[in-house]
C-alpha atoms as a PDB file:
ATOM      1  CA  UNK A   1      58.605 -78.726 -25.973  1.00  0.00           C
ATOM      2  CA  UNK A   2      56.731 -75.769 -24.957  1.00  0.00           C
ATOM      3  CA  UNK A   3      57.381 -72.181 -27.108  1.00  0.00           C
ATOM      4  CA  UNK A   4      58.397 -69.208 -25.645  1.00  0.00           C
ATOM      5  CA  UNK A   5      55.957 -66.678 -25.200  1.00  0.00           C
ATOM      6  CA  UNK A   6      56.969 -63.632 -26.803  1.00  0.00           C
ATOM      7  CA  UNK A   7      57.211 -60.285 -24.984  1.00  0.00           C
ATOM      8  CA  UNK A   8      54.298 -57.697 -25.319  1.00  0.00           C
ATOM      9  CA  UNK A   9      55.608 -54.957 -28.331  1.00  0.00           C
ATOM     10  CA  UNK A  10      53.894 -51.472 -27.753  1.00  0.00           C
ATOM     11  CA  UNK A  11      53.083 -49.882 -31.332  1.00  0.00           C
ATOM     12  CA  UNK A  12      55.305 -47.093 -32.238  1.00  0.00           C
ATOM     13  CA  UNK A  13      54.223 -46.943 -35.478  1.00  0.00           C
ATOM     14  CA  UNK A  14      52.318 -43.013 -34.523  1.00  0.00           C
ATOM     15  CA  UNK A  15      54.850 -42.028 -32.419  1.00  0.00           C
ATOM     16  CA  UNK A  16      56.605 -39.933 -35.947  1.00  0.00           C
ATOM     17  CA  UNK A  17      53.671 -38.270 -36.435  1.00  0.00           C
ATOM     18  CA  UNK A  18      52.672 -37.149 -32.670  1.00  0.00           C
ATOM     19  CA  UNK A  19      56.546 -35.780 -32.473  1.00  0.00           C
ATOM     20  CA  UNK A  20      55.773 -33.902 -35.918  1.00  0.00           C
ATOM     21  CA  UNK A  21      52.901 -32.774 -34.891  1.00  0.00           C
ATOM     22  CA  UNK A  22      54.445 -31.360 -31.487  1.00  0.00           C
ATOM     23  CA  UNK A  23      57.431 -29.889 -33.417  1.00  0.00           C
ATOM     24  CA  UNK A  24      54.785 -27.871 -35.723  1.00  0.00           C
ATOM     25  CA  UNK A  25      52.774 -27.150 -32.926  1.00  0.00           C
ATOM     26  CA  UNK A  26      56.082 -25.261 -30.933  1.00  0.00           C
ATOM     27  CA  UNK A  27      56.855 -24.091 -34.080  1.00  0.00           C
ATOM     28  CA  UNK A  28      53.522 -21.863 -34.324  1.00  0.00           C
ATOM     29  CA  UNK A  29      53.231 -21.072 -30.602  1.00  0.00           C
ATOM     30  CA  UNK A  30      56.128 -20.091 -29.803  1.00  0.00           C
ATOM     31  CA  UNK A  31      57.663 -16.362 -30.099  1.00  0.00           C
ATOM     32  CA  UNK A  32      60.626 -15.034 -30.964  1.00  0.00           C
ATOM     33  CA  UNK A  33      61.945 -11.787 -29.694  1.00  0.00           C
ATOM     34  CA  UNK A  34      64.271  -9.204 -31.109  1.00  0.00           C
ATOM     35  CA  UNK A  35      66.701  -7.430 -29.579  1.00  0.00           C
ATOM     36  CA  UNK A  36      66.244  -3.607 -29.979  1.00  0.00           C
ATOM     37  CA  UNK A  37      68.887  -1.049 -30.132  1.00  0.00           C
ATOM     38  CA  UNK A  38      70.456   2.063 -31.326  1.00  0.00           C
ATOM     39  CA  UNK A  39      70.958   1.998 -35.259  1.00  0.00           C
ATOM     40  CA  UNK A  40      74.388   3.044 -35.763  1.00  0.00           C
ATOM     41  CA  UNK A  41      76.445   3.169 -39.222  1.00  0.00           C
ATOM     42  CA  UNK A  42      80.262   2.190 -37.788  1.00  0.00           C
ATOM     43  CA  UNK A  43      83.167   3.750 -39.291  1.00  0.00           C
ATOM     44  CA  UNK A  44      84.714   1.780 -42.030  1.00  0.00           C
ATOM     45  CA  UNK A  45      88.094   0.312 -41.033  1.00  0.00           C
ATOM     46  CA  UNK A  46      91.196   2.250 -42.286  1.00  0.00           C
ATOM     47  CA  UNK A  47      95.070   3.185 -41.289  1.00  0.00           C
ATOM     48  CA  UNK A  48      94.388   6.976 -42.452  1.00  0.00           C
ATOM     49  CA  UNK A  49      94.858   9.039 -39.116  1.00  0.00           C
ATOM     50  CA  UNK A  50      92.412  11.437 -39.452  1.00  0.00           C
ATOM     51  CA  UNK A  51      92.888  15.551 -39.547  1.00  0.00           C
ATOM     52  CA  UNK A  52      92.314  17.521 -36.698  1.00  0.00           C
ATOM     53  CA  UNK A  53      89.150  19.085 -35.990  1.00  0.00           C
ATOM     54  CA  UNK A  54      88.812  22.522 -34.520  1.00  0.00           C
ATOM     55  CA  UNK A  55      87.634  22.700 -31.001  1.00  0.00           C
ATOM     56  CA  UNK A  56      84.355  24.470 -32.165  1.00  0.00           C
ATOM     57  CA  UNK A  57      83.258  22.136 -34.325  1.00  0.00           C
ATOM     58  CA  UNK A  58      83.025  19.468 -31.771  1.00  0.00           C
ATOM     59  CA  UNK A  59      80.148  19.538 -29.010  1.00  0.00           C
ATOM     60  CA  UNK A  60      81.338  17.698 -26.091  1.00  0.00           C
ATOM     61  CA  UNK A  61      78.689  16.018 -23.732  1.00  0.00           C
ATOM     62  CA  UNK A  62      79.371  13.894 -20.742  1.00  0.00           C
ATOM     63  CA  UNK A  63      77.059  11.490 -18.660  1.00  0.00           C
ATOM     64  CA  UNK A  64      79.155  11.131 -15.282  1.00  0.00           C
ATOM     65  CA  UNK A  65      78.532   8.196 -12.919  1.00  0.00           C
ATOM     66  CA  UNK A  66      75.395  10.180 -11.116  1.00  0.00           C
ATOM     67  CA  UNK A  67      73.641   9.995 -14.289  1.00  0.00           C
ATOM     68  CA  UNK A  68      74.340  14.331 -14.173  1.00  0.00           C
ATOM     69  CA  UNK A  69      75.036  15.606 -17.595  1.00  0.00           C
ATOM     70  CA  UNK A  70      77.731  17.897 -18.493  1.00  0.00           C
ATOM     71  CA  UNK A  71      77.810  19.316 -21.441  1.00  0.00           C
ATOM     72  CA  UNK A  72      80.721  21.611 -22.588  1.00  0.00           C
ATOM     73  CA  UNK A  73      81.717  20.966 -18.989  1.00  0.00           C
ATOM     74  CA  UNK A  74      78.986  22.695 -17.339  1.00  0.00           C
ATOM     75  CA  UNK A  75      76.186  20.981 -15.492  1.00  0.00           C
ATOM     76  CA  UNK A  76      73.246  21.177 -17.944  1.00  0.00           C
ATOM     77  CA  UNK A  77      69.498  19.650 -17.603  1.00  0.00           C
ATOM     78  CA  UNK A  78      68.302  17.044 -19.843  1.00  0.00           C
ATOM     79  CA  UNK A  79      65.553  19.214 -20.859  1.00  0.00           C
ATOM     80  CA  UNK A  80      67.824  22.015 -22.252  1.00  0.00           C
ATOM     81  CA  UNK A  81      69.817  19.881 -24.409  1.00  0.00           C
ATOM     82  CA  UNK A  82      67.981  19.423 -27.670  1.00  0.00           C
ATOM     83  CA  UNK A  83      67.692  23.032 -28.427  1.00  0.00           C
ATOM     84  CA  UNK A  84      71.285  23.268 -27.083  1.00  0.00           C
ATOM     85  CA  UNK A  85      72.213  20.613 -29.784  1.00  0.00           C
ATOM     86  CA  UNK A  86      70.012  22.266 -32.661  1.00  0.00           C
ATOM     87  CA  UNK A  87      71.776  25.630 -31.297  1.00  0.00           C
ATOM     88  CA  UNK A  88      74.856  24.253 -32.124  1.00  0.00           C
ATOM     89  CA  UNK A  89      74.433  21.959 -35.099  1.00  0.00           C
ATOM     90  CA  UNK A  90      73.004  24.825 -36.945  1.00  0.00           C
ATOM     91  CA  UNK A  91      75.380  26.885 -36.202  1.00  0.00           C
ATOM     92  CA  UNK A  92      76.555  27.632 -39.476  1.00  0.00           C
ATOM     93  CA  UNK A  93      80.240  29.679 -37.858  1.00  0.00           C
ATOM     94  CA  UNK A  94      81.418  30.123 -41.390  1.00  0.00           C
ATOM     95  CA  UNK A  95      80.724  33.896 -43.494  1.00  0.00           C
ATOM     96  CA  UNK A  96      79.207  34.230 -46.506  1.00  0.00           C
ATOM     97  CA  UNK A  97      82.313  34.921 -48.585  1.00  0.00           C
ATOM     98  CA  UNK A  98      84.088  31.855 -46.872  1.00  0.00           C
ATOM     99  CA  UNK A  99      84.112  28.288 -48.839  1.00  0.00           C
ATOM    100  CA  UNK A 100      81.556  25.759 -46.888  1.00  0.00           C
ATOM    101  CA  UNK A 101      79.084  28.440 -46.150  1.00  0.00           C
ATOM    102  CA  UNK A 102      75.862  27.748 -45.003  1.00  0.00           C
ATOM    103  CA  UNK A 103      73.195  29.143 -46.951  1.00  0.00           C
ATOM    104  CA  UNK A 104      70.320  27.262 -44.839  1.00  0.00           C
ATOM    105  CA  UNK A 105      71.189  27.130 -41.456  1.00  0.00           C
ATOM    106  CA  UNK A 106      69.645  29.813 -39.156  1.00  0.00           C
ATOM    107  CA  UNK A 107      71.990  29.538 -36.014  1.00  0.00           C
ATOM    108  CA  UNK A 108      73.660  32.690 -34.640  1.00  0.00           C
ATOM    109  CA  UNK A 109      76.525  32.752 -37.174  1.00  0.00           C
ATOM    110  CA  UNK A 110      78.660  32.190 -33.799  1.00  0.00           C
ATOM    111  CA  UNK A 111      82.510  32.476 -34.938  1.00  0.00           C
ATOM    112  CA  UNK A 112      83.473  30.529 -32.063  1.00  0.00           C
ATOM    113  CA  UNK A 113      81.175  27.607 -32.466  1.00  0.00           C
ATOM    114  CA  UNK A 114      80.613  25.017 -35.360  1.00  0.00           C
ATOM    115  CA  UNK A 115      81.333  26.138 -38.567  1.00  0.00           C
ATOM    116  CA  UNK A 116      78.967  24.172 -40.721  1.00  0.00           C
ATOM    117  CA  UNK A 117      76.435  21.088 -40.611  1.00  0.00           C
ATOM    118  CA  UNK A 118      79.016  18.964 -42.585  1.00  0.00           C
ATOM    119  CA  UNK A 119      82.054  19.839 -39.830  1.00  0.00           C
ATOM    120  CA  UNK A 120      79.767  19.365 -36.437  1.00  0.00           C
ATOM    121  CA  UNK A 121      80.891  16.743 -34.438  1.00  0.00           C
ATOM    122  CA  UNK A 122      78.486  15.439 -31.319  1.00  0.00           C
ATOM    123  CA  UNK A 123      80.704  13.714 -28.314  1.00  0.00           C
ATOM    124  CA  UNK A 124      78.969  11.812 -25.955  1.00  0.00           C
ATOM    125  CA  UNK A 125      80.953  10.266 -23.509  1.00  0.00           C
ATOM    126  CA  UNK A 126      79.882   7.776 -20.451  1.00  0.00           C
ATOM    127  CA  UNK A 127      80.780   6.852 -17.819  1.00  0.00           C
ATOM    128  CA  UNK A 128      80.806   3.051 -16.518  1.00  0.00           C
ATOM    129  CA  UNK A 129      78.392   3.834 -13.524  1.00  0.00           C
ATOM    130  CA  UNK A 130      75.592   5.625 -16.313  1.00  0.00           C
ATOM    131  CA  UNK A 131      72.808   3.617 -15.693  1.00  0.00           C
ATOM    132  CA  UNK A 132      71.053   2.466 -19.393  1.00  0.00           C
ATOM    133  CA  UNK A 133      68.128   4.608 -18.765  1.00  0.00           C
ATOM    134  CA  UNK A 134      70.013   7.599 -18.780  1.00  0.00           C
ATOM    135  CA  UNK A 135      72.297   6.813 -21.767  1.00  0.00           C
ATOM    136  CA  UNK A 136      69.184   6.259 -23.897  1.00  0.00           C
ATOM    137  CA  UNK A 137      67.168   9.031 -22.924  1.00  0.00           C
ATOM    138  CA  UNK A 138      70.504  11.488 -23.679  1.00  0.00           C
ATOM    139  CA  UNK A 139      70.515   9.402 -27.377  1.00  0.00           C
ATOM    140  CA  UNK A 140      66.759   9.438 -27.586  1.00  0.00           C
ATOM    141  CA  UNK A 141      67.272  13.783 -27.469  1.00  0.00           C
ATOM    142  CA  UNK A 142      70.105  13.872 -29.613  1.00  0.00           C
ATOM    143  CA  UNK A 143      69.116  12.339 -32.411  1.00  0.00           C
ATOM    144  CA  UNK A 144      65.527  14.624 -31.660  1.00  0.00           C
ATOM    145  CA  UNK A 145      67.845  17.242 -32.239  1.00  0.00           C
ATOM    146  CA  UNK A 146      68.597  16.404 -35.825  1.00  0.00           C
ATOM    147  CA  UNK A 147      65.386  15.521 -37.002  1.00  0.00           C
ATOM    148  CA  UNK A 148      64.253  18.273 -35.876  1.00  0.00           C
ATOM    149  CA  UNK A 149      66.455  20.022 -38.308  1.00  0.00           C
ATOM    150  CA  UNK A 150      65.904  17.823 -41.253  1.00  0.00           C
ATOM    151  CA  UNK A 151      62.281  18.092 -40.866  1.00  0.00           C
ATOM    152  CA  UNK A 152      62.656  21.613 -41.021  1.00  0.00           C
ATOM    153  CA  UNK A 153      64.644  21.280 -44.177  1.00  0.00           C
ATOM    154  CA  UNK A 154      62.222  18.397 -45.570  1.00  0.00           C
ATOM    155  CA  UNK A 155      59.128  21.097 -44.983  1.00  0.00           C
ATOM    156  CA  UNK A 156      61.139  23.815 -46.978  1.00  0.00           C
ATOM    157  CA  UNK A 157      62.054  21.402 -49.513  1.00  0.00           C
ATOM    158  CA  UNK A 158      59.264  18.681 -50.437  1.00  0.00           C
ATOM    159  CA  UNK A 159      56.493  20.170 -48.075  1.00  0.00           C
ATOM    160  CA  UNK A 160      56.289  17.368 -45.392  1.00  0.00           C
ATOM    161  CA  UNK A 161      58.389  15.942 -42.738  1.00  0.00           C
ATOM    162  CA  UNK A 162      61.717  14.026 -42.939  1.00  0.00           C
ATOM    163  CA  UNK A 163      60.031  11.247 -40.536  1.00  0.00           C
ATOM    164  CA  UNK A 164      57.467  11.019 -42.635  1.00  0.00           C
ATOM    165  CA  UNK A 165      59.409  10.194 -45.247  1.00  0.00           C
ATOM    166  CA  UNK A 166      61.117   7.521 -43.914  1.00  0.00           C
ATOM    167  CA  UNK A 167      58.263   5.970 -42.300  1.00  0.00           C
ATOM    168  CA  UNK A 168      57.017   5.838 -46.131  1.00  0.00           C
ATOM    169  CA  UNK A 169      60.106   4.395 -47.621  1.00  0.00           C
ATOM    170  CA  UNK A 170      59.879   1.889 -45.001  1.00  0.00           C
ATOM    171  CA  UNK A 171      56.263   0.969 -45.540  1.00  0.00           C
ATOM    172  CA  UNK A 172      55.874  -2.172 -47.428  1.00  0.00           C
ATOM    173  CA  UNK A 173      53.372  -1.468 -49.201  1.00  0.00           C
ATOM    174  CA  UNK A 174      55.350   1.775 -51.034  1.00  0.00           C
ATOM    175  CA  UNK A 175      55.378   0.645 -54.451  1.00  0.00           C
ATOM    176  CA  UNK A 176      59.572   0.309 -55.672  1.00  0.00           C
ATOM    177  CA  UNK A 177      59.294   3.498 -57.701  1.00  0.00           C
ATOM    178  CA  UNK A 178      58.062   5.276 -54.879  1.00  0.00           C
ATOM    179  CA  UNK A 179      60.921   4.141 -52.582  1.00  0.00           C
ATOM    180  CA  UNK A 180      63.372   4.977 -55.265  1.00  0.00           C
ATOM    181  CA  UNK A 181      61.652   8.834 -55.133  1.00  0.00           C
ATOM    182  CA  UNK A 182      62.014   8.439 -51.230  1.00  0.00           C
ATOM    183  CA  UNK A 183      65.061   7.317 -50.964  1.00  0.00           C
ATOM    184  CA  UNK A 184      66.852  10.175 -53.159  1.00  0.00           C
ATOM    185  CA  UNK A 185      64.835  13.044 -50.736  1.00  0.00           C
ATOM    186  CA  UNK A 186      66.108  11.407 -47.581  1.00  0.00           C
ATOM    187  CA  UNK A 187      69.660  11.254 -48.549  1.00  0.00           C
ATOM    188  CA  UNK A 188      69.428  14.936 -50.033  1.00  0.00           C
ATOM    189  CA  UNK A 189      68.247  15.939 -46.351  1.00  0.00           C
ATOM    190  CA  UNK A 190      71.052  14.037 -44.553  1.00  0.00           C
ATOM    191  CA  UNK A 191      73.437  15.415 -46.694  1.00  0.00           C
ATOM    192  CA  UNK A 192      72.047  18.192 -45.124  1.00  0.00           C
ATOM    193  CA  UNK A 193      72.935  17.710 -41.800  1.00  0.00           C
ATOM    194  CA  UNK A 194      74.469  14.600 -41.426  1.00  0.00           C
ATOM    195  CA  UNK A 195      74.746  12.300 -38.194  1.00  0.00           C
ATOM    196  CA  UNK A 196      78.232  12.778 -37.046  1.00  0.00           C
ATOM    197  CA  UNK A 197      77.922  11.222 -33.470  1.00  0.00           C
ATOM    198  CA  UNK A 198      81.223   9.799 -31.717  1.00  0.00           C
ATOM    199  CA  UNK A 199      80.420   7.858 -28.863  1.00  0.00           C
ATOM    200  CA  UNK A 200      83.015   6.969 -26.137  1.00  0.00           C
ATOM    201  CA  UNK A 201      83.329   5.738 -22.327  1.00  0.00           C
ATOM    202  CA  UNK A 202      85.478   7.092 -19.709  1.00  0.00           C
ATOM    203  CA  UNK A 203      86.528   5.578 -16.777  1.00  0.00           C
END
C-alpha cells in the first residue's frame, strides 16, 4: 500500500520575531501628537450662589459673529485692547482710607471702574459664528494683558520678569530647591493680580 505524501509545511517558526520586530519598529517611528489648548483652572463645583458683583468690577468683551469686537459695548480694535485691559485691571477704584486698597496699582483711581486687582472680573463672550482664529487671538491679548502687569510687579519685586520665572520653574533641569523658591514668587505675583476670566457663548 502506497503512503500518503504529506503536504508541504511553510516554517513559521520566525514569523514571532519579524511581528516583534515590526511592532518595535512602529513603536519608534511613529509620532504622537498633542493636542494644544488654553490652560484654564475650572471653578470647583459647589451649591453656594455666589454674591453679586458691582457692574465696575466686571469688564465685559464680546466677539460677535463678524469676528468685530465689542468691548463695553462699543466697537473696539483688537489692537487697543491690551492696554484697555491693563487700563482696567489696574484700576485700583478703591481710596486710600477704604479696606482693599491698592497700594501698587497705578491705574487712574477711576471711581466708576474696578475697584481692585482681587475684585476685576474679565467677560469674554462669543458668539457661535466666531471663527477660532479670532477667539484665540482675543485670549492670546488678554492674558498679554496680565503678564504684563505681573511682570511689572515681578521687576519691582525680585528684579526679573514673571515669564521668566515660570519658564525657570518649568525647566527641568531647575534643581527642587530652586522650584520650591520659584514657585512661592509666582504665587506671591498672582496673588497680585489674579486671573479672574469668565468665559461664555451667546447665541
Amino acid at each position: 500500500m502506497a503512503s500518503r505524501e504529506e503536504a508541504p509545511k511553510v516554517n513559521a517558526g520566525s514569523m514571532a520575531d519579524i511581528a516583534f520586530l515590526l511592532l518595535i519598529f512602529f513603536l519608534v517611528t511613529t509620532s504622537i501628537e498633542t493636542d494644544a489648548g488654553l490652560d484654564r483652572m475650572l471653578p470647583r463645583e459647589g451649591t453656594e450662589i455666589p454674591p453679586p458683583i458691582p457692574r465696575r468690577n466686571i469688564f465685559p468683551i464680546l466677539i460677535n459673529g463678524n469676528d468685530e469686537l465689542l468691548v463695553d459695548g462699543e466697537l473696539t480694535d483688537l489692537k487697543d485692547l491690551r492696554e484697555m485691559t491693563i487700563a482696567f485691571l489696574d484700576n485700583g477704584g478703591y481710596g486710600i482710607e477704604e479696606l482693599g486698597y491698592c497700594s501698587y496699582c497705578k491705574g487712574e483711581r477711576d471711581v466708576k471702574s474696578s475697584d481692585n486687582p482681587n475684585k476685576a472680573i474679565v467677560s469674554l463672550m462669543s458668539n457661535r459664528e466666531t471663527t477660532y482664529g479670532t477667539y484665540i487671538t482675543v485670549q492670546n491679548e488678554l492674558v498679554a494683558a496680565y503678564n504684563a502687569l505681573r511682570n511689572r510687579e515681578a521687576q519691582r519685586l525680585f528684579r526679573t520678569d514673571f515669564t521668566a520665572l515660570e519658564a525657570l520653574y518649568s525647566n527641568s533641569e531647575t534643581s527642587i530647591a530652586d522650584k520650591k523658591d520659584l514657585k512661592a514668587k509666582i504665587r506671591k505675583i498672582q496673588e497680585l493680580y489674579p486671573m479672574k476670566l469668565s468665559e461664555a457663548e451667546r447665541n
